[in-house]
C-alpha atoms as a PDB file:
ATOM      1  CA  UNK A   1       6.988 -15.337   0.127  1.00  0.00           C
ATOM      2  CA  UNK A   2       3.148 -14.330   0.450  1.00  0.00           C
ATOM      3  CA  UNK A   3       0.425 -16.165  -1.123  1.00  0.00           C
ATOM      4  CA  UNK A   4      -3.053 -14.648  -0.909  1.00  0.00           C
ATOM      5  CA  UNK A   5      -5.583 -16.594  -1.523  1.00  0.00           C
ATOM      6  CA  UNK A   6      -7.705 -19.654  -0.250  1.00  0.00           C
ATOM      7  CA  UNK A   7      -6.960 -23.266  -0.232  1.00  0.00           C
ATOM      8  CA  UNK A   8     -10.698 -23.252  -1.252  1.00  0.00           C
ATOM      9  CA  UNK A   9      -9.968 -21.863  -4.957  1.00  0.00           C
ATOM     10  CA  UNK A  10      -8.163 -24.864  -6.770  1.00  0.00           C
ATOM     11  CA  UNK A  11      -5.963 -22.081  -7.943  1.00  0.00           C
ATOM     12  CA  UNK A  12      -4.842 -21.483  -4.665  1.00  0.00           C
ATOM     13  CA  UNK A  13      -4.437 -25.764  -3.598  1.00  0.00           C
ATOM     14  CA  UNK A  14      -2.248 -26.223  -6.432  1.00  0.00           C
ATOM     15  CA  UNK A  15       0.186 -23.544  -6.327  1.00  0.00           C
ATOM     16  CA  UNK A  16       0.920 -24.853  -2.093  1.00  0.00           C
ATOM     17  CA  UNK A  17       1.481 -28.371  -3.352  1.00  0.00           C
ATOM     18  CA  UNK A  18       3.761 -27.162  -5.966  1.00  0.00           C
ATOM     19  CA  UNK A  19       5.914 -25.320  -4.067  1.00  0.00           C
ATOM     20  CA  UNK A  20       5.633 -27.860  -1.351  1.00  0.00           C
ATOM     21  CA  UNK A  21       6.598 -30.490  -3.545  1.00  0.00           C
ATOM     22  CA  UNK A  22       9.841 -27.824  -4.083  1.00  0.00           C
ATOM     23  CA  UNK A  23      10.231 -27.638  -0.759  1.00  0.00           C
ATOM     24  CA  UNK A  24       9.339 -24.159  -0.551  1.00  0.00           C
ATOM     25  CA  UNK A  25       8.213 -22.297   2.055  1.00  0.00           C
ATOM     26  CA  UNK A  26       4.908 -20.046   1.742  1.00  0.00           C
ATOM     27  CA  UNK A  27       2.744 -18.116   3.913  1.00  0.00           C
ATOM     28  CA  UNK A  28      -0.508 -18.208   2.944  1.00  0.00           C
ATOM     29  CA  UNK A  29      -2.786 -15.237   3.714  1.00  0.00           C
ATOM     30  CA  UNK A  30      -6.199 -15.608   4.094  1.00  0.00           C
ATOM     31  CA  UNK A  31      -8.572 -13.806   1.614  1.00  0.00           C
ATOM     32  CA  UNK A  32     -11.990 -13.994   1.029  1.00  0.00           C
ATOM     33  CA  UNK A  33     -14.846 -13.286  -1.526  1.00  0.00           C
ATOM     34  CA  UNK A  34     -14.646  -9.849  -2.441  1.00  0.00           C
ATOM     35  CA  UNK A  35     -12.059  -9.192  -0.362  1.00  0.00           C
ATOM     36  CA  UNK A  36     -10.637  -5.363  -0.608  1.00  0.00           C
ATOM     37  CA  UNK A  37      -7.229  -5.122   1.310  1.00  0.00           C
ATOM     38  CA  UNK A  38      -4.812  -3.097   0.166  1.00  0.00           C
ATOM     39  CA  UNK A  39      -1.746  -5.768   0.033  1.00  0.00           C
ATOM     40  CA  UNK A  40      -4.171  -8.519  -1.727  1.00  0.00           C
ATOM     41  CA  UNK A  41      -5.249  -5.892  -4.699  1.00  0.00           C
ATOM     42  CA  UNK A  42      -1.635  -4.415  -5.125  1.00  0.00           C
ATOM     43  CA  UNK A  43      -0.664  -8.323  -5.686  1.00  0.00           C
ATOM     44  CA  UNK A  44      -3.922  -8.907  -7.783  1.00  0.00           C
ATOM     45  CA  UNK A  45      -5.244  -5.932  -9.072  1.00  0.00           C
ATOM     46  CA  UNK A  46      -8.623  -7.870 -10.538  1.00  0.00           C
ATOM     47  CA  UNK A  47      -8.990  -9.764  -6.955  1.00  0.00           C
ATOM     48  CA  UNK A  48      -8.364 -12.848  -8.248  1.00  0.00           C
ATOM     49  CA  UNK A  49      -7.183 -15.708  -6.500  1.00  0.00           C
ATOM     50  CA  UNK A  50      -4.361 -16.523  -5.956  1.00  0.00           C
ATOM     51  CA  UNK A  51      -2.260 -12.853  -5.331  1.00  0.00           C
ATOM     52  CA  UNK A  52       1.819 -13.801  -4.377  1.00  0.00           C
ATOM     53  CA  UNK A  53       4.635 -11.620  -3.129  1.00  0.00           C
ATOM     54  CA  UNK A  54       8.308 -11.989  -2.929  1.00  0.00           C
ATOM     55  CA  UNK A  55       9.781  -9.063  -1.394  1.00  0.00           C
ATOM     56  CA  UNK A  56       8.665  -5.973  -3.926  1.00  0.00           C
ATOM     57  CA  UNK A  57       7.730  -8.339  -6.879  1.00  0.00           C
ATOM     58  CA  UNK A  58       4.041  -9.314  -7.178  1.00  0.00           C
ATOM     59  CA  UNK A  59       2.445 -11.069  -9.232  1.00  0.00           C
ATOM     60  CA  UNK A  60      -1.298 -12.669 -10.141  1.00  0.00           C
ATOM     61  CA  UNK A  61      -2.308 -16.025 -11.791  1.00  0.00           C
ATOM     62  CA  UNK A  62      -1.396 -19.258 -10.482  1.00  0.00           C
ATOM     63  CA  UNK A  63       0.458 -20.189 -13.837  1.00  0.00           C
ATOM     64  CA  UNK A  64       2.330 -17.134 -13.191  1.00  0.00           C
ATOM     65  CA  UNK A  65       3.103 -17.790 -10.093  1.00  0.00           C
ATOM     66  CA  UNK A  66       4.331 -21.191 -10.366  1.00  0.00           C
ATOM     67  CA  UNK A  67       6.625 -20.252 -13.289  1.00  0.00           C
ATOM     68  CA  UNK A  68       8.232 -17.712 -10.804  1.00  0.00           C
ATOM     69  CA  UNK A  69       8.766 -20.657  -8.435  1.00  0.00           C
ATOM     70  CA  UNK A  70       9.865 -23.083 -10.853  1.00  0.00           C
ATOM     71  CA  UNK A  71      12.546 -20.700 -12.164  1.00  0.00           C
ATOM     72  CA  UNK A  72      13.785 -20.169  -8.819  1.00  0.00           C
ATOM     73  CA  UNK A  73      13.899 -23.252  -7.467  1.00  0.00           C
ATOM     74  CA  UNK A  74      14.376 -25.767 -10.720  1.00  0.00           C
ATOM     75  CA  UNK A  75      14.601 -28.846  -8.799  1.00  0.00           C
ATOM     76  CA  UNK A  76      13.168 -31.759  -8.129  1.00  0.00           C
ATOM     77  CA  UNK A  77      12.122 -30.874 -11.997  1.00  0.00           C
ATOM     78  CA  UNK A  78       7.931 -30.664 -12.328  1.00  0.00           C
ATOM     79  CA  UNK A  79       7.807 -29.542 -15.646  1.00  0.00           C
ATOM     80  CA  UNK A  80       9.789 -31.719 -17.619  1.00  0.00           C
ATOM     81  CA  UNK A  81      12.380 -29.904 -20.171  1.00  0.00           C
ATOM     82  CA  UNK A  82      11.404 -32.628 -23.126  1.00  0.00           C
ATOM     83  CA  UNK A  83       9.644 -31.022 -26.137  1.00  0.00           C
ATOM     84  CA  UNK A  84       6.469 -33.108 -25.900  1.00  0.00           C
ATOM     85  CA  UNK A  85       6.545 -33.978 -22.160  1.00  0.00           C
ATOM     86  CA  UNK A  86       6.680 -30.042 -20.991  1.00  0.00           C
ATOM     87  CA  UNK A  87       3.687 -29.194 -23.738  1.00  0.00           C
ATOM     88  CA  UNK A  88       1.874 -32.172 -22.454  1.00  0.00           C
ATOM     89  CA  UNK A  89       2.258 -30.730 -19.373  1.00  0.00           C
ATOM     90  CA  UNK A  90       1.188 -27.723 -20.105  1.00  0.00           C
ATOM     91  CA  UNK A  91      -1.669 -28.782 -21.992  1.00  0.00           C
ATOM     92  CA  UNK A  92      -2.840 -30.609 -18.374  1.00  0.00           C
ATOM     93  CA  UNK A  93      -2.634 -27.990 -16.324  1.00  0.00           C
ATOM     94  CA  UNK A  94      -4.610 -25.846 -19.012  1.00  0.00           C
ATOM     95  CA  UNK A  95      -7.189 -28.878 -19.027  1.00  0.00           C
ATOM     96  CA  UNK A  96      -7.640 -28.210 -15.129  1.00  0.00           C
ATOM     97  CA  UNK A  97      -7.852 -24.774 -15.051  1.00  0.00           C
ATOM     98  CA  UNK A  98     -10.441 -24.151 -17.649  1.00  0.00           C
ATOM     99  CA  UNK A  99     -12.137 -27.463 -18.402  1.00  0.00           C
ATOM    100  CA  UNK A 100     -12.086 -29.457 -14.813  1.00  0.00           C
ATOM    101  CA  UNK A 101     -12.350 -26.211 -13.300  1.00  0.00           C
ATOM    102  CA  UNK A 102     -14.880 -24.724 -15.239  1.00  0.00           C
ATOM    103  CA  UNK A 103     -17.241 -27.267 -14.835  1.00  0.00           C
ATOM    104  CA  UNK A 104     -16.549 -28.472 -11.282  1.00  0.00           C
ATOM    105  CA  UNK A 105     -17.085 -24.666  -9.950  1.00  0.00           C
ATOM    106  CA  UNK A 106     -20.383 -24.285 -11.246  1.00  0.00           C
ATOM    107  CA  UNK A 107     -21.422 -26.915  -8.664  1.00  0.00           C
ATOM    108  CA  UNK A 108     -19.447 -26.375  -5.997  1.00  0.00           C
ATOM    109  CA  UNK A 109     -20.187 -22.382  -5.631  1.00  0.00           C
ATOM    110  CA  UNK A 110     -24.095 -23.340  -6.313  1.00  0.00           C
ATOM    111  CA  UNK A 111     -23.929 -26.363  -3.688  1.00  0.00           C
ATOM    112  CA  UNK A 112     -21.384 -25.239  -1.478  1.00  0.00           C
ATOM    113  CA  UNK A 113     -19.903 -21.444  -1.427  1.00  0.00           C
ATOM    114  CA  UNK A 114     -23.707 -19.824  -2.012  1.00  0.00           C
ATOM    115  CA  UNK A 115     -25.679 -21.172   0.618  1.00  0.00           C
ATOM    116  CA  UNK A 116     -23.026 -21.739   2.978  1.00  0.00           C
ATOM    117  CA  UNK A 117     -20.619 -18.228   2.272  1.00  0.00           C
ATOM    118  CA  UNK A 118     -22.978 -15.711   0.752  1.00  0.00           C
ATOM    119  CA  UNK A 119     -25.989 -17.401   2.906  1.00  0.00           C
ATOM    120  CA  UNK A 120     -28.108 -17.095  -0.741  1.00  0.00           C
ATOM    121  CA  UNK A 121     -29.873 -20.749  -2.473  1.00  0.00           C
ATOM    122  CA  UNK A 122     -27.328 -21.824  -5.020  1.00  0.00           C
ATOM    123  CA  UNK A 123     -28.828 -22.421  -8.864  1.00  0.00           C
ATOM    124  CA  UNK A 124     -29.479 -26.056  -8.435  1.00  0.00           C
ATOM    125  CA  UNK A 125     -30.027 -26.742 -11.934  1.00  0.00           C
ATOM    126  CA  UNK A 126     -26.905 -25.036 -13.298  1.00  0.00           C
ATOM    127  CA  UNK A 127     -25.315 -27.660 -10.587  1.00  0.00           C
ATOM    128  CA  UNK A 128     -26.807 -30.212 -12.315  1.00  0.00           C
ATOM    129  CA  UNK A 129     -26.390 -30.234 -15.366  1.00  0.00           C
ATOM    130  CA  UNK A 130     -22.445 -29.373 -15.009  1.00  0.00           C
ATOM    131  CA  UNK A 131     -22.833 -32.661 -13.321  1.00  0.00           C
ATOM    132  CA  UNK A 132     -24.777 -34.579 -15.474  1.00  0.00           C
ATOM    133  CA  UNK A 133     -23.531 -32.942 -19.144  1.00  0.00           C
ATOM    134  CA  UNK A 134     -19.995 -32.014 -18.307  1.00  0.00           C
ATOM    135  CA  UNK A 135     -18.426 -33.859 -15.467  1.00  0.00           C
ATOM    136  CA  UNK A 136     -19.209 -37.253 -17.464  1.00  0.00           C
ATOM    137  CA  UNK A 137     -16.367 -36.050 -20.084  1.00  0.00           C
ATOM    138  CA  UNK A 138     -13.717 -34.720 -18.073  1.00  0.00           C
ATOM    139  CA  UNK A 139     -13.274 -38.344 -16.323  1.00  0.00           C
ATOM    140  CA  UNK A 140     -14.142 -40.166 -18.977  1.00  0.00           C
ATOM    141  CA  UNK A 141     -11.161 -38.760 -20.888  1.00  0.00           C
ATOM    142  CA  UNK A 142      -9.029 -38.716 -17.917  1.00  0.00           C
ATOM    143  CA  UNK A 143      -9.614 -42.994 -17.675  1.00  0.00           C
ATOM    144  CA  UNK A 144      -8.769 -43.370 -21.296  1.00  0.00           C
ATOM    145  CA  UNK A 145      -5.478 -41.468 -21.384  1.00  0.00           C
ATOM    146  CA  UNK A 146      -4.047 -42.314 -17.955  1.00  0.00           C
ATOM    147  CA  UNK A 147      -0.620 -44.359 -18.086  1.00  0.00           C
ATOM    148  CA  UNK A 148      -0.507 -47.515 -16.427  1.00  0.00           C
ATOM    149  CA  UNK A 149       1.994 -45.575 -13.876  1.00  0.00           C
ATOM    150  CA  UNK A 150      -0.670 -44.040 -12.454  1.00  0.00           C
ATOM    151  CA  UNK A 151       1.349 -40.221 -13.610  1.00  0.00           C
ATOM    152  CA  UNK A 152       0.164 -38.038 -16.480  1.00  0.00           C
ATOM    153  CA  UNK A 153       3.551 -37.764 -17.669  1.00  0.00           C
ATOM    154  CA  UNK A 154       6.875 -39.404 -17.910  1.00  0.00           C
ATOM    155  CA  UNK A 155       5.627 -42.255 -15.531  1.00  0.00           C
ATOM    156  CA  UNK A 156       6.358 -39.723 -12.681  1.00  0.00           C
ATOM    157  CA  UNK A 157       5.437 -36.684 -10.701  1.00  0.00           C
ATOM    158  CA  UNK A 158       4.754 -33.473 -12.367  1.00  0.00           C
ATOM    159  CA  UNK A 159       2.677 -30.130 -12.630  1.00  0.00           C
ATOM    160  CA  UNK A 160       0.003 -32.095 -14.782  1.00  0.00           C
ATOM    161  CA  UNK A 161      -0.874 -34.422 -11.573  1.00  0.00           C
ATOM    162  CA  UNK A 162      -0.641 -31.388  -9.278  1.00  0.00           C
ATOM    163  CA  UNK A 163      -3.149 -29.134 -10.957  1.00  0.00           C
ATOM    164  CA  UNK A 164      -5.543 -32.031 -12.638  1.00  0.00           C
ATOM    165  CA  UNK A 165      -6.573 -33.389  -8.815  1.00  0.00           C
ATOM    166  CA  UNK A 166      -6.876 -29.919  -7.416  1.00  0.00           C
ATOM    167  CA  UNK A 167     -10.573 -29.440  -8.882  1.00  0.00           C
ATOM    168  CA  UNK A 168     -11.329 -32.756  -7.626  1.00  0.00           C
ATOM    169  CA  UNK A 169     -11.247 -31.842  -3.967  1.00  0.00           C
ATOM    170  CA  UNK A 170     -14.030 -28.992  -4.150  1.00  0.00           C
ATOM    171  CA  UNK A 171     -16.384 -31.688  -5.999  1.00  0.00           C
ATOM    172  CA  UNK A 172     -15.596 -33.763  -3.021  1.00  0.00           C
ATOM    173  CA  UNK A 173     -16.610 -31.318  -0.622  1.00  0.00           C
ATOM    174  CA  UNK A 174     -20.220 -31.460  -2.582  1.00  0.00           C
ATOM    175  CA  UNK A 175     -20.316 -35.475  -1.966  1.00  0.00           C
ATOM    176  CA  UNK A 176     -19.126 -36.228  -5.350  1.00  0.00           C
ATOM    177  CA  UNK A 177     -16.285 -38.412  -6.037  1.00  0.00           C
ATOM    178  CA  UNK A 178     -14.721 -41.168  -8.957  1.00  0.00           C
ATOM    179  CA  UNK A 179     -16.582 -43.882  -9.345  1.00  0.00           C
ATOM    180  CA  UNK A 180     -13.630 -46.938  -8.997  1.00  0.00           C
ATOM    181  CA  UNK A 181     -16.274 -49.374 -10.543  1.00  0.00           C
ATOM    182  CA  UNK A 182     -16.181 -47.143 -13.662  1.00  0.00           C
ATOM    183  CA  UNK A 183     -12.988 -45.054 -13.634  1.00  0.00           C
ATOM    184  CA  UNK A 184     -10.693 -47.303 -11.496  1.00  0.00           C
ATOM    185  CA  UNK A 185      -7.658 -45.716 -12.757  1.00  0.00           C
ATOM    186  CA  UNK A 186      -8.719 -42.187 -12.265  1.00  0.00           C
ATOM    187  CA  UNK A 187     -10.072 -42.761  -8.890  1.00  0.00           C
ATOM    188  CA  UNK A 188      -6.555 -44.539  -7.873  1.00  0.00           C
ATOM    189  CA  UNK A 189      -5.106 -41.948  -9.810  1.00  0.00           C
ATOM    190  CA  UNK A 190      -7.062 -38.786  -7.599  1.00  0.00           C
ATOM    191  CA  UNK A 191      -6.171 -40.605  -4.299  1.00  0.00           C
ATOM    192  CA  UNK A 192      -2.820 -40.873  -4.771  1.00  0.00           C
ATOM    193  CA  UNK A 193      -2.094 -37.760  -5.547  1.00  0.00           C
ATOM    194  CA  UNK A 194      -4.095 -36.255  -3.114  1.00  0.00           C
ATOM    195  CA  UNK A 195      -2.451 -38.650  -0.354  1.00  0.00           C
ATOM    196  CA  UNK A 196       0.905 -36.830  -0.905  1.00  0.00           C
ATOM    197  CA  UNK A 197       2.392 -34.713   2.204  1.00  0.00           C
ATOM    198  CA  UNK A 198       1.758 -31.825  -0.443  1.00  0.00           C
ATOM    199  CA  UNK A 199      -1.981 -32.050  -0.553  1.00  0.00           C
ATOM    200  CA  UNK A 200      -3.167 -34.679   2.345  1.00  0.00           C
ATOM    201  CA  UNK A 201      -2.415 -31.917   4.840  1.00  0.00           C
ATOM    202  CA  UNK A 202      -4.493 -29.014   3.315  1.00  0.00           C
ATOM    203  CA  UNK A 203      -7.332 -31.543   2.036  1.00  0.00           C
ATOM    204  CA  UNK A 204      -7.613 -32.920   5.638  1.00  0.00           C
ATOM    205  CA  UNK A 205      -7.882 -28.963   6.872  1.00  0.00           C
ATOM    206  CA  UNK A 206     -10.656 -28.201   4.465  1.00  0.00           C
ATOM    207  CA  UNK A 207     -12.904 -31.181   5.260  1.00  0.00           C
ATOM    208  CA  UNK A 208     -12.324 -31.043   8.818  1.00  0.00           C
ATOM    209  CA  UNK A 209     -13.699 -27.069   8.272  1.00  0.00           C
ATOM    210  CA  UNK A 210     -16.781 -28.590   6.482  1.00  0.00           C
ATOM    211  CA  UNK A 211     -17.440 -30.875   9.321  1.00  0.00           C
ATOM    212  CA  UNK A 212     -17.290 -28.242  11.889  1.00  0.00           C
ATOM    213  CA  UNK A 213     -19.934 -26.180   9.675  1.00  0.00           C
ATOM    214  CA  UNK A 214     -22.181 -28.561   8.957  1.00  0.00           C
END
């Protein structure tokens, strides 16, 4: 199985620690900005990250994509089968993708992936203010509704830890990271996760990449 993508794109990060959490095997093919190649745009036809292939099935969307795996492979369970559980679940992962996400790209690709991939000055004041206005939010709710287990969900493992931490790396690639003073259970929370053989591996990879750049 083919994944194209980055381990940049959170996208990307959390559909490898999903399937390595399943113990599933997949070869990620490097693709970058733009990128054109035939194999990557007959997997994602908009050239979005992450593009996946299993044989002569491909597919787009990392939602998509980890459904596919999930259903193949339904253990160890990551999306729990309980009524409320699997929608909070859902909800999580929907909270990373569009509200983490959405405010932690606008400044990482304005203090990271423009001046350092497309070699142009990143908006520093859209980077701001995503910092200042909307990153405040997004951890303030994730300290208020985090379980004393440390897990979104069920007290254990699941999709909702996977994909809520994934944003979290890029905005430590900027310099950013949870405050333990003021969010100790989120910042316990984003380390643990992140120390798991599924993610410690690839996060280690990317900064070591940033250190050889800088």
């Amino acid at each position: 199985m083919i994944l194209y993508g980055s381990s940049m794109s959170p996208f990307v990060r959390k559909v490898l620690a999903f399937a390595s959490e399943k113990g599933m095997a997949l070869e990620l093919q490097p693709v970058g900005l733009g990128d054109a190649s035939p194999d990557f745009v007959a997997a994602s036809p908009f050239r979005k990250m992450p593009g996946f292939k299993d044989g002569d099935f491909m597919i787009s969307d990392s939602t998509a994509i980890i459904t596919y795996l999930d259903t193949l492979q339904p253990e160890p369970n990551l999306i729990p089968l309980e009524a409320k559980a699997r929608a909070r679940t859902v909800w999580y992962e929907e909270f990373a993708d569009t509200i983490a996400t959405g405010c932690m790209a606008k400044v990482f690709f304005n203090k990271v992936v423009s001046p350092r991939f497309l070699g142009k000055p990143g908006d520093d004041e859209v980077a701001a203010k995503a910092q200042s206005d909307e990153l405040p939010p997004i951890v303030d709710y994730l300290e208020r509704i985090m379980p004393d287990s440390g897990f979104l969900v069920e007290d254990r493992l699941t999709l909702a830890d996977l994909a809520v931490v994934s944003p979290f790396v890029n905005m430590s690639h900027t310099g950013w990271s949870v405050d333990p003073a003021t969010h100790p259970k989120t910042a316990a929370f984003v380390e643990k996760i992140l120390s798991r053989p599924s993610y410690a591996p690839v996060v280690a990879k990317e900064r070591k990449f940033f250190e050889r750049a800088a």
